[in-house]
C-alpha atoms as a PDB file:
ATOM      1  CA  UNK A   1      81.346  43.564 109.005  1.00  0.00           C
ATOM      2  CA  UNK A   2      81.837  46.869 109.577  1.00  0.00           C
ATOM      3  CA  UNK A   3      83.937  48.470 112.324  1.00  0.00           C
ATOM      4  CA  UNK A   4      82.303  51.884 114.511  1.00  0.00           C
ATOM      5  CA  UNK A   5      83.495  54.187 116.736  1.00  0.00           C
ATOM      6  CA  UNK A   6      81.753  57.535 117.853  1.00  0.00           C
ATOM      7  CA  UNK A   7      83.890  60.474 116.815  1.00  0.00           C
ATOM      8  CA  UNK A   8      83.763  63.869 119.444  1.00  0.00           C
ATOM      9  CA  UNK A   9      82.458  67.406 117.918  1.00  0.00           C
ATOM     10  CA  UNK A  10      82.531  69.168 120.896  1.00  0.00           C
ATOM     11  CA  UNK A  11      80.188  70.694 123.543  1.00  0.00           C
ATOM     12  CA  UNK A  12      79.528  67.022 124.571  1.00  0.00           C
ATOM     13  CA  UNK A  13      78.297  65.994 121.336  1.00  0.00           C
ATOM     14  CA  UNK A  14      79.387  62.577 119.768  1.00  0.00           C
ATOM     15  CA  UNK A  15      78.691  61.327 116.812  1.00  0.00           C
ATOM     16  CA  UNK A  16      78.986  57.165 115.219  1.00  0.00           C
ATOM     17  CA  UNK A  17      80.836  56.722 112.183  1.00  0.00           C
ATOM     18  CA  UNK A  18      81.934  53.838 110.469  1.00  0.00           C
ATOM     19  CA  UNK A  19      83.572  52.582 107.169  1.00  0.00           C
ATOM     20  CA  UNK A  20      80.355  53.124 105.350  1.00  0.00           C
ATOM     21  CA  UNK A  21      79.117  56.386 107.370  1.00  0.00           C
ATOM     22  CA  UNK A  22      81.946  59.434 108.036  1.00  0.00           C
ATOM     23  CA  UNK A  23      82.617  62.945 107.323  1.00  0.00           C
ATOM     24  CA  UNK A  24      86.054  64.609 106.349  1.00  0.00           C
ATOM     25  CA  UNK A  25      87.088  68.261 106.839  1.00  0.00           C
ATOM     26  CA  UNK A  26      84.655  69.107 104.113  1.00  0.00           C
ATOM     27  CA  UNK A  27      81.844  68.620 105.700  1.00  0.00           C
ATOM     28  CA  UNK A  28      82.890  70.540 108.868  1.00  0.00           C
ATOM     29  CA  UNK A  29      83.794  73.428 106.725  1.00  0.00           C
ATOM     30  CA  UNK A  30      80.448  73.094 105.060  1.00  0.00           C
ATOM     31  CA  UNK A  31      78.409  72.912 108.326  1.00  0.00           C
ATOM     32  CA  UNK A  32      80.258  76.383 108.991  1.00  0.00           C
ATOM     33  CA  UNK A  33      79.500  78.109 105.437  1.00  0.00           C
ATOM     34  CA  UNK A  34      75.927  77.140 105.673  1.00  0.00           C
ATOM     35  CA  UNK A  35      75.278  77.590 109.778  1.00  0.00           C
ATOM     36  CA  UNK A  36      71.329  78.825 109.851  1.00  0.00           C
ATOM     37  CA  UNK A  37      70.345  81.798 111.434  1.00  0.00           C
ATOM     38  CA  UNK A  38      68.501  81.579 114.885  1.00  0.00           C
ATOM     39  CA  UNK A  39      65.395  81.937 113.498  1.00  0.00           C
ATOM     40  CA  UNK A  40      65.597  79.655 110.472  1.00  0.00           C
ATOM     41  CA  UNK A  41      63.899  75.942 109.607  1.00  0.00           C
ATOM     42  CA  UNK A  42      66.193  74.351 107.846  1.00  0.00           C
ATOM     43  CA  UNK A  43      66.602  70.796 106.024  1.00  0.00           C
ATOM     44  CA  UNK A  44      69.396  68.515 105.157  1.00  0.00           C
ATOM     45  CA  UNK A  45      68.242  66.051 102.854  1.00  0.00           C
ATOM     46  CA  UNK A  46      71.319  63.156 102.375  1.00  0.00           C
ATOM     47  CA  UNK A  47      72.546  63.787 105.786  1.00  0.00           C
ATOM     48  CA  UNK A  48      74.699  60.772 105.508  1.00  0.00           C
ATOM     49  CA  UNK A  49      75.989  60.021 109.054  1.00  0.00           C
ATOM     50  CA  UNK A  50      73.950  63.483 110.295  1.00  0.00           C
ATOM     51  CA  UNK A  51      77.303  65.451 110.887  1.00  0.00           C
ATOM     52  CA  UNK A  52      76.208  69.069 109.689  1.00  0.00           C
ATOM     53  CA  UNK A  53      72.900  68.945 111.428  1.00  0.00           C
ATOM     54  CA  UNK A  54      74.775  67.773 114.951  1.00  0.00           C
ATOM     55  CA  UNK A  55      77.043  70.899 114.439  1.00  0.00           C
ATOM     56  CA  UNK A  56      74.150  73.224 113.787  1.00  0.00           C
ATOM     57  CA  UNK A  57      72.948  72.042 117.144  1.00  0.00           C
ATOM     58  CA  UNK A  58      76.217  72.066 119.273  1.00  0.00           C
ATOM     59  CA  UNK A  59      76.148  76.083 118.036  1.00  0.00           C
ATOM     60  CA  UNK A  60      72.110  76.317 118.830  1.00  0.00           C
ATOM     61  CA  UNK A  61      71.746  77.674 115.332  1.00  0.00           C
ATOM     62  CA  UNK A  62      68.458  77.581 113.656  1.00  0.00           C
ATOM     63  CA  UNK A  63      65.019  77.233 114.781  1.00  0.00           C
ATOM     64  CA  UNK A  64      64.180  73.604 113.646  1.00  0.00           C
ATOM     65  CA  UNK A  65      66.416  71.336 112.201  1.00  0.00           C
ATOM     66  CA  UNK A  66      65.469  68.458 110.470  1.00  0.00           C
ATOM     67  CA  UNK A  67      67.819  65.921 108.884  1.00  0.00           C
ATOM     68  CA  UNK A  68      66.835  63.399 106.059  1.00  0.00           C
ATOM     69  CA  UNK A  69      68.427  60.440 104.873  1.00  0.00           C
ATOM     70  CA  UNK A  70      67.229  57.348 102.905  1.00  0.00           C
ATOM     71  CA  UNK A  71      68.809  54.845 104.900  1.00  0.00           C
END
């Protein structure tokens, strides 16, 4: 069984991790190097646990997000 807690990224946004879903610092510093423009769609396919399209939406950045992930 795994354990899961919900992990703050700001602005009132939350996000649940556990031992089989997380992000590091890598993925926040990702999130940053590829923040869409205002008027971009953009995709993350593999989101994982979702982390870099929750950020994109904390800043309001891009014009739809949509996040993929097989499980």
């Amino acid at each position: 069984m795994c354990s899961k807690k919900k992990e703050p990224l700001g602005n009132g946004f939350t996000i649940n991790v556990s031992d089989i879903h997380r992000f590091n610092t890598d993925t926040i510093i990702l999130a940053d190097f590829a923040m869409p423009k205002k008027h971009e769609n953009v995709i993350d396919i593999g989101t994982g646990c979702g982390t870099m399209p929750l950020i994109w939406c904390r800043e309001e950045a891009g014009k739809h997000i949509t996040a993929v992930d097989i499980q």
